[in-house]
C-alpha atoms as a PDB file:
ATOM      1  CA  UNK A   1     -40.101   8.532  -9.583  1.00  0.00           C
ATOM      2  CA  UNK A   2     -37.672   8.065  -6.445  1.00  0.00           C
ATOM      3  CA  UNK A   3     -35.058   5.223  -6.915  1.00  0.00           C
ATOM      4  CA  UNK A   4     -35.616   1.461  -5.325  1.00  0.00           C
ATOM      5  CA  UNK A   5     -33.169   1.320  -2.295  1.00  0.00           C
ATOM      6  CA  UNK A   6     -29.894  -0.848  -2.625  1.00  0.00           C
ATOM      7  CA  UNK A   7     -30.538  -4.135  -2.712  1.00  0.00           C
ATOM      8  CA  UNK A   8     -29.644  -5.832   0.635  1.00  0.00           C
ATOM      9  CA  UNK A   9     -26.205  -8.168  -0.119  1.00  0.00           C
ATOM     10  CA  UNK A  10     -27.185 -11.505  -1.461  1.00  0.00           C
ATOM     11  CA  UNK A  11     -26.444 -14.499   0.409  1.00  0.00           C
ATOM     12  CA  UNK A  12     -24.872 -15.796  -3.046  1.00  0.00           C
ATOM     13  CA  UNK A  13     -22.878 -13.364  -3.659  1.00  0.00           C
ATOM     14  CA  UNK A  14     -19.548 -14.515  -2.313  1.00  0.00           C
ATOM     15  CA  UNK A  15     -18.268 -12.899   0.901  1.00  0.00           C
ATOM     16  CA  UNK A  16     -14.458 -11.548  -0.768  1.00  0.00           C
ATOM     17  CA  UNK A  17     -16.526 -10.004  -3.983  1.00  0.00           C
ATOM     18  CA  UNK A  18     -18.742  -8.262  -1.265  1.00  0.00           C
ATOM     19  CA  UNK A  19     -15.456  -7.137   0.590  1.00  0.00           C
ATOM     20  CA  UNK A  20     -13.617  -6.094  -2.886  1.00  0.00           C
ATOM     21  CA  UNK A  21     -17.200  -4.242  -3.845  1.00  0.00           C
ATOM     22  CA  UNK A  22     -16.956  -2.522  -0.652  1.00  0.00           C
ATOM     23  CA  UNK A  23     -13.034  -1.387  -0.418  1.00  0.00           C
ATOM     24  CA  UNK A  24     -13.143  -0.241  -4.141  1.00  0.00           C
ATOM     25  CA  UNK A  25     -16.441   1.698  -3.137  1.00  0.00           C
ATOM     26  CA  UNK A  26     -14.385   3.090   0.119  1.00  0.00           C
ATOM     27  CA  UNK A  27     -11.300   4.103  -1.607  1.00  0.00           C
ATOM     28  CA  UNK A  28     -13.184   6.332  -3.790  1.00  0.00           C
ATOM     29  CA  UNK A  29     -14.995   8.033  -1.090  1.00  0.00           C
ATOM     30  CA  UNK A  30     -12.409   8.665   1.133  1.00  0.00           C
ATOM     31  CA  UNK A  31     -10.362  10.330  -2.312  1.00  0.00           C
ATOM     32  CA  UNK A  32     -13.489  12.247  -2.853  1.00  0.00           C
ATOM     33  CA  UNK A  33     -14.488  13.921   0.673  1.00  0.00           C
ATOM     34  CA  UNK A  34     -11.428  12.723   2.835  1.00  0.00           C
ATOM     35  CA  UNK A  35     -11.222   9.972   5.870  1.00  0.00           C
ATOM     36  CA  UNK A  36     -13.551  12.475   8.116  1.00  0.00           C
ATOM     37  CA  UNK A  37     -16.492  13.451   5.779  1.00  0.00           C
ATOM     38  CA  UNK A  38     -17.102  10.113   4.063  1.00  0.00           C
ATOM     39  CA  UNK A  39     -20.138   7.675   5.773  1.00  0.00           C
ATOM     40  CA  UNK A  40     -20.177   4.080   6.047  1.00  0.00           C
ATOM     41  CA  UNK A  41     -23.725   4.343   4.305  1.00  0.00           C
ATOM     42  CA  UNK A  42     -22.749   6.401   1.153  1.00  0.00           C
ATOM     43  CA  UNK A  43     -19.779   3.864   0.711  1.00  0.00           C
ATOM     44  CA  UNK A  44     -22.672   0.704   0.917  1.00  0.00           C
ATOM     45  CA  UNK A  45     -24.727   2.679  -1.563  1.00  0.00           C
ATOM     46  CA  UNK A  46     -22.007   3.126  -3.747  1.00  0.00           C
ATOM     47  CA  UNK A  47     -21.164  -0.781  -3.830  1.00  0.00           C
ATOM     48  CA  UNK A  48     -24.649  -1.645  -4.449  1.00  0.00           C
ATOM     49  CA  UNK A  49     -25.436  -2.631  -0.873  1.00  0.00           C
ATOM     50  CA  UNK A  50     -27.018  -1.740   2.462  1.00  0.00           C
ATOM     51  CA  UNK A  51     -24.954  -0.351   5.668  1.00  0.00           C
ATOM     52  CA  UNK A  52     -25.548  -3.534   7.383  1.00  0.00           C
ATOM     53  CA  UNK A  53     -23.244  -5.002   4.536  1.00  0.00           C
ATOM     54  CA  UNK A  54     -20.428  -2.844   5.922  1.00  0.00           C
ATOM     55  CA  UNK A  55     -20.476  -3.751   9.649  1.00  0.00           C
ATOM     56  CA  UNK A  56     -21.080  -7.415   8.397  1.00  0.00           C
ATOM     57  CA  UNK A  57     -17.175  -7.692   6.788  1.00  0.00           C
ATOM     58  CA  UNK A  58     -16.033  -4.367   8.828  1.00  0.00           C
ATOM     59  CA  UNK A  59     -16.089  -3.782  12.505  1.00  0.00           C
ATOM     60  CA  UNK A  60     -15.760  -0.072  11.824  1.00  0.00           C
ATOM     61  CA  UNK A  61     -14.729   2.998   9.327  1.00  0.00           C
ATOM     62  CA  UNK A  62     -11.157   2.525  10.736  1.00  0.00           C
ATOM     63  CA  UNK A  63     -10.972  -0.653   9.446  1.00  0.00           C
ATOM     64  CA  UNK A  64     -12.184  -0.034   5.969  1.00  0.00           C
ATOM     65  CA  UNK A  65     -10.017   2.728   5.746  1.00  0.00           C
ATOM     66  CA  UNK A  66      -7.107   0.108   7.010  1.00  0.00           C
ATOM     67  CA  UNK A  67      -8.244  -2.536   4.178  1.00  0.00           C
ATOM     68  CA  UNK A  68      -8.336   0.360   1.571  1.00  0.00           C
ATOM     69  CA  UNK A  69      -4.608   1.036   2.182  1.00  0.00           C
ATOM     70  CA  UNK A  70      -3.812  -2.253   2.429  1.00  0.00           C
ATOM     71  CA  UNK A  71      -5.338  -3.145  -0.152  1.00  0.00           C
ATOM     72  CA  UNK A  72      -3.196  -0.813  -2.678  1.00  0.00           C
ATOM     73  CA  UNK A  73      -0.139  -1.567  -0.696  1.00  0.00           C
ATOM     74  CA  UNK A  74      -0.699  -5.485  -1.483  1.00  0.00           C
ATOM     75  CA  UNK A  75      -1.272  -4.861  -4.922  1.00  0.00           C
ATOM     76  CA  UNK A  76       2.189  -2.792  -5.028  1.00  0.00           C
ATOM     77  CA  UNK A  77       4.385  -5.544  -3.455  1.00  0.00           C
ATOM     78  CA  UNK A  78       2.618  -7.616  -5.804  1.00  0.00           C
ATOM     79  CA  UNK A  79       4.079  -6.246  -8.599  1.00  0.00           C
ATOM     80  CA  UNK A  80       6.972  -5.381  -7.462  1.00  0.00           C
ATOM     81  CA  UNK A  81       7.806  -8.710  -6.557  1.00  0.00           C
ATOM     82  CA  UNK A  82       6.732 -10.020  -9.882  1.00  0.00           C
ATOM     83  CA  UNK A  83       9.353  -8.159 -10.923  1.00  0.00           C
ATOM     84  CA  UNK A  84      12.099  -9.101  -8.608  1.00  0.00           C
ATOM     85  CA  UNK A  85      11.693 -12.468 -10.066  1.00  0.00           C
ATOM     86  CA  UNK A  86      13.059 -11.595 -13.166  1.00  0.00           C
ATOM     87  CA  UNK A  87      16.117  -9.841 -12.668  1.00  0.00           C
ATOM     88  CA  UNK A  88      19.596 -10.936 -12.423  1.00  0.00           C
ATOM     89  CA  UNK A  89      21.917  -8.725 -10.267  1.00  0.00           C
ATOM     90  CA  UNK A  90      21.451  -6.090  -7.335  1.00  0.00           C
ATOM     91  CA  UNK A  91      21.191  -3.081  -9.823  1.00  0.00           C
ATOM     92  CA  UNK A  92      18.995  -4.532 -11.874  1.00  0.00           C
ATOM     93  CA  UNK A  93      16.698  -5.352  -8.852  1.00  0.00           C
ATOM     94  CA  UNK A  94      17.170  -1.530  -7.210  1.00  0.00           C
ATOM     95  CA  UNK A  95      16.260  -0.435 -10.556  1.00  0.00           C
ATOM     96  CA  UNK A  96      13.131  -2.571 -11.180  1.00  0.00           C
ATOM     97  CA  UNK A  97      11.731  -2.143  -8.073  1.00  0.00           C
ATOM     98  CA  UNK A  98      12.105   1.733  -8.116  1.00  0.00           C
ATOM     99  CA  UNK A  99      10.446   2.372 -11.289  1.00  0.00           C
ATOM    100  CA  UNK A 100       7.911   0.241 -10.169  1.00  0.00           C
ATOM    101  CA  UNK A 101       6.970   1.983  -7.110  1.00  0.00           C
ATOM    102  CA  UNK A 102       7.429   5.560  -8.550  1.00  0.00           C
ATOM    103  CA  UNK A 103       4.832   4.545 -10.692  1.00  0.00           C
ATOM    104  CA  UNK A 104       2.531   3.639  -8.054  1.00  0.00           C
ATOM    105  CA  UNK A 105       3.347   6.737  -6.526  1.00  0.00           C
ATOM    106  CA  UNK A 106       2.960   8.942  -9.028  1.00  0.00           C
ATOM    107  CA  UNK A 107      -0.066   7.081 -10.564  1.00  0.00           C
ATOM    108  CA  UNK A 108      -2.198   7.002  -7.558  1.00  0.00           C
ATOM    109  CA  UNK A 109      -1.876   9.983  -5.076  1.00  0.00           C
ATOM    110  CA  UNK A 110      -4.993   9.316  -4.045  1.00  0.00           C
ATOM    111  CA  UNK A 111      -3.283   6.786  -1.839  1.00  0.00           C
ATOM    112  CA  UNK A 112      -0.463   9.251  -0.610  1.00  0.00           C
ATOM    113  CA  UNK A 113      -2.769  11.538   0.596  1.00  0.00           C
ATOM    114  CA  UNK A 114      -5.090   9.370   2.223  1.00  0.00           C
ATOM    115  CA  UNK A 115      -2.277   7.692   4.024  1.00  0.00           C
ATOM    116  CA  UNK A 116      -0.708  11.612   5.344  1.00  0.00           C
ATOM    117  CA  UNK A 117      -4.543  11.812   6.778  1.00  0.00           C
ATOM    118  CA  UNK A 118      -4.535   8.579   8.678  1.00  0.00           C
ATOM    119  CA  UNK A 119      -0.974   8.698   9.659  1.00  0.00           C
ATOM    120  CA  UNK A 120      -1.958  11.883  11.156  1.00  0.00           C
ATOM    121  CA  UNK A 121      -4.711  10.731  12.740  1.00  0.00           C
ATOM    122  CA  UNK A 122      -3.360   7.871  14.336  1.00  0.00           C
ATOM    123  CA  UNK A 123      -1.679  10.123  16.577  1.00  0.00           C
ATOM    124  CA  UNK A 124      -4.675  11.513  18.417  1.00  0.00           C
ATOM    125  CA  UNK A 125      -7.352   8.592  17.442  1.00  0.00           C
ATOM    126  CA  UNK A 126      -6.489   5.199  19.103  1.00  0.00           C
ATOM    127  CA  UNK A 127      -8.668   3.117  17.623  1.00  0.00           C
ATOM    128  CA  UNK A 128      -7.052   4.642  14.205  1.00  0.00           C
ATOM    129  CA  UNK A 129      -4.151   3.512  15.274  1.00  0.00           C
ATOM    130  CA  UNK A 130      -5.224   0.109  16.622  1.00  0.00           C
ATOM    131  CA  UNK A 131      -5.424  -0.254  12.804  1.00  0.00           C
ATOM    132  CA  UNK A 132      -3.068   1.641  11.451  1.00  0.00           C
ATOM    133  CA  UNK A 133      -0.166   0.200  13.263  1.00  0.00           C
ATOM    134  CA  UNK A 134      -0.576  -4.009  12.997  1.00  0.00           C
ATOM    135  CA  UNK A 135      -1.011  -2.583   9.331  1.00  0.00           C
ATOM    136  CA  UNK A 136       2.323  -1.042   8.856  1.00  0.00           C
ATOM    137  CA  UNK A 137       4.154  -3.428  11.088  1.00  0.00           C
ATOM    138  CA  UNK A 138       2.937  -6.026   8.255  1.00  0.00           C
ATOM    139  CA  UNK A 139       3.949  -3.923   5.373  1.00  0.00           C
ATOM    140  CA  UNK A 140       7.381  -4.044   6.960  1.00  0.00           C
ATOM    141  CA  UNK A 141       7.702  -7.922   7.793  1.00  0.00           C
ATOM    142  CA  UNK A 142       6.626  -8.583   4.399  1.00  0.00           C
ATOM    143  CA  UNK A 143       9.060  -5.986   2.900  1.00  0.00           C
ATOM    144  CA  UNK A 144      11.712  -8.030   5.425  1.00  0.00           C
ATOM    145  CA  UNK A 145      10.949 -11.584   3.360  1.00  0.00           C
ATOM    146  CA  UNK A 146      11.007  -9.993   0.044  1.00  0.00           C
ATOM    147  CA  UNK A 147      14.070  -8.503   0.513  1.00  0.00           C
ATOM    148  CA  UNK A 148      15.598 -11.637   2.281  1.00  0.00           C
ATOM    149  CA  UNK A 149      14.214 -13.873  -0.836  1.00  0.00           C
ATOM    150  CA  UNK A 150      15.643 -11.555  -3.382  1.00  0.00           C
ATOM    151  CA  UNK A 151      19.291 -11.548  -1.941  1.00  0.00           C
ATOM    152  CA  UNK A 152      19.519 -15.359  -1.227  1.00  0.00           C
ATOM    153  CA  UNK A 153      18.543 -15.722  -4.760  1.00  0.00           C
ATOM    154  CA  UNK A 154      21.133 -13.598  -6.098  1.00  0.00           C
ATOM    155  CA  UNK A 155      23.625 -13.741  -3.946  1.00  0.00           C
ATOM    156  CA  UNK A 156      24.128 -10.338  -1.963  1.00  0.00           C
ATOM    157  CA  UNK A 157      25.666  -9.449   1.173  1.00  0.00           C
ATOM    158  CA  UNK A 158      22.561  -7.501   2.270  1.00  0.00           C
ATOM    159  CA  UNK A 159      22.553  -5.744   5.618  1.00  0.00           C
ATOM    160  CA  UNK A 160      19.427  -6.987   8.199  1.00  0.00           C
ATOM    161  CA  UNK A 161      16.585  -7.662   5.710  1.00  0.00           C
ATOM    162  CA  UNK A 162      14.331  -6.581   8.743  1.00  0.00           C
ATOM    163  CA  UNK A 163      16.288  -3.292   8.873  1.00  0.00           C
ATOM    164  CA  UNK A 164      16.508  -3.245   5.311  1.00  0.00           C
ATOM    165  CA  UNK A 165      12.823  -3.645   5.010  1.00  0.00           C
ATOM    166  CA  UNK A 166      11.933  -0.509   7.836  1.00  0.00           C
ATOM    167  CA  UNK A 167      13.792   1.895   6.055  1.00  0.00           C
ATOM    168  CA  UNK A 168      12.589   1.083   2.464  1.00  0.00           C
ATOM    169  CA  UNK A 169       9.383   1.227   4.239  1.00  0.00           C
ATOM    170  CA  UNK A 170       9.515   4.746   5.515  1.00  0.00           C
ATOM    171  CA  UNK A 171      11.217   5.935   2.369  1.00  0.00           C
ATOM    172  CA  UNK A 172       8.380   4.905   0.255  1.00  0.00           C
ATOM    173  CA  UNK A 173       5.916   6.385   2.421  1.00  0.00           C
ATOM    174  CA  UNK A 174       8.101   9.534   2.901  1.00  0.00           C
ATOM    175  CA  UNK A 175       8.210  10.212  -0.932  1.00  0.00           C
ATOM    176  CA  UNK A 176       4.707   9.107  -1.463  1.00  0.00           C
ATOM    177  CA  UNK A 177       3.290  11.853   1.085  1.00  0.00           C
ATOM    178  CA  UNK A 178       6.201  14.532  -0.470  1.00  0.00           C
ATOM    179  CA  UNK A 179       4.861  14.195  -3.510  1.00  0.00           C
ATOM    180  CA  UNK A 180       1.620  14.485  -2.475  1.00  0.00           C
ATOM    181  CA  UNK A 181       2.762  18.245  -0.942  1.00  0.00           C
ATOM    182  CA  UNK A 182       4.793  18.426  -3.754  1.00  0.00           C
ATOM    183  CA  UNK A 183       4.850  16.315  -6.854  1.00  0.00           C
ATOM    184  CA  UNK A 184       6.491  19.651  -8.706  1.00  0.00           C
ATOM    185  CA  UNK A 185       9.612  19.074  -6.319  1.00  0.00           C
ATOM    186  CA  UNK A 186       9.237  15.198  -6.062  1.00  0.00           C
ATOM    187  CA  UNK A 187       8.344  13.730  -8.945  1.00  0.00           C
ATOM    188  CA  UNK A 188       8.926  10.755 -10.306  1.00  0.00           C
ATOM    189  CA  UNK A 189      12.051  11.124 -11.978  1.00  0.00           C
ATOM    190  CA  UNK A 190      13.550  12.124  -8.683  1.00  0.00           C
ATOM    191  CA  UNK A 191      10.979   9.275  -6.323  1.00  0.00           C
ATOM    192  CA  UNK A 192      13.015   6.630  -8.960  1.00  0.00           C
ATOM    193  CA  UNK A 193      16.346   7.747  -8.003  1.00  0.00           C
ATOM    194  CA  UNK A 194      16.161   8.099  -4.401  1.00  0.00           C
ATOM    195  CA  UNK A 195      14.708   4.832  -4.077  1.00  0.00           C
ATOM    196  CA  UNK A 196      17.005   2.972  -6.816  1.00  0.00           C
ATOM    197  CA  UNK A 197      19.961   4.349  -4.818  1.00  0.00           C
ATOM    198  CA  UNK A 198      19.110   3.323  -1.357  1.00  0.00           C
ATOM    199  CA  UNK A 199      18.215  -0.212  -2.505  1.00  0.00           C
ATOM    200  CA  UNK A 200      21.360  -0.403  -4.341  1.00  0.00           C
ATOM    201  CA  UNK A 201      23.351   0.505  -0.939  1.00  0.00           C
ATOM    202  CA  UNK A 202      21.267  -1.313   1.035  1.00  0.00           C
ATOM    203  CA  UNK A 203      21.327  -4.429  -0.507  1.00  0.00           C
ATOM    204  CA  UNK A 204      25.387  -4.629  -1.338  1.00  0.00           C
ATOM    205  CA  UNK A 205      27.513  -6.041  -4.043  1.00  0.00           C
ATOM    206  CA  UNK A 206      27.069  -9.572  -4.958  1.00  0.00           C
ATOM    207  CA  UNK A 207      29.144 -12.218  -2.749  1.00  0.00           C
ATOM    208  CA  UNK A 208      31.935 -13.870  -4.751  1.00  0.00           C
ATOM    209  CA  UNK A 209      30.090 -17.437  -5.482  1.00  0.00           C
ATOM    210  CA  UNK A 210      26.981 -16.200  -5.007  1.00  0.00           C
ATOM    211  CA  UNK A 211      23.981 -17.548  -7.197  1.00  0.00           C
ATOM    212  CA  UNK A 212      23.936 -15.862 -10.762  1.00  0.00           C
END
């Protein structure tokens, strides 16, 4: 008996469940048979939809793969702002946010590799990086406020947030593609560390008066 085909996407069946259906579906694909081997109508299937269902919230492959990583990165500044909130001093912050974000790099190198792949494409594949870049240039303005947030609330004589923000930035995505090589030599004892001591540097000592 051969199986009915996916149902076609439901008009009520809200439009951001469809799109969360779809970039869960995605991110597993791509982990499973890489950015080049994986098609837009195995992904649909996999979400319980038809193809059309894809080109409805996606103009193309590149940008599902875009939403997939931006989707994890999102979720990681999520938390790691969540965090931020709590603390009370520059170390503390370095310290929270790094054992935050080791985690997520250790804990899903799924998304390190997938990122080495696109990042690697990007350089030969323009509409790859007609995605690719607006995405990172977000990751990095966003990094920029965090950082600027954090410091006003505590206090610190921070350098440039923006700068700031562009170097955390390629540090994180550094170690998360190292490990990915390498997670022997860059695990993430050593992701914790690297990251906890730039962010302490970075950031600066508290200013004399500065809020507790």
């Amino acid at each position: 008996m051969t199986e009915p085909p996916p149902p076609a996407v439901s008009r009520r069946t809200p439009r951001a469940e469809v799109q969360r259906r779809l970039i869960e579906a995605a991110a597993q694909e791509f982990a499973e048979r890489g950015y080049a081997e994986s098609r837009l109508e195995d992904i649909a299937a996999r979400a319980g939809f038809t193809k059309g269902a894809v080109y409805s919230n996606f103009k193309s492959k590149q940008e599902l793969f875009g939403a997939v990583l931006a989707d994890r990165s999102d979720a990681e500044l999520g938390a790691v702002m969540e965090r931020l909130t709590e603390v009370d001093g520059i170390e503390d912050a370095a310290a929270g946010a790094a054992r935050l974000v080791a985690g997520e790099i250790t804990g899903d190198t799924e998304r390190g590799q997938l990122g080495l792949e696109f990042a690697s494409r990007a350089r030969r594949d323009e509409q790859v990086r007609a995605v690719l870049a607006p995405l990172r240039r977000s990751q990095r303005q966003i990094a920029a406020e965090a950082i600027a947030a954090v410091t006003e609330r505590l206090g610190a004589a921070a350098a440039d947030p923006e700068l700031v923000g562009l170097i955390v930035h390629c540090l994180t995505n550094g170690l998360a593609m190292e490990h990915a090589v390498d997670p022997e030599g860059v695990d993430g004892e050593r992701i914790e560390a690297a990251i906890a001591a730039t962010l302490t540097a970075l950031l600066g000592a508290e200013r004399p008066g500065g809020n507790p």
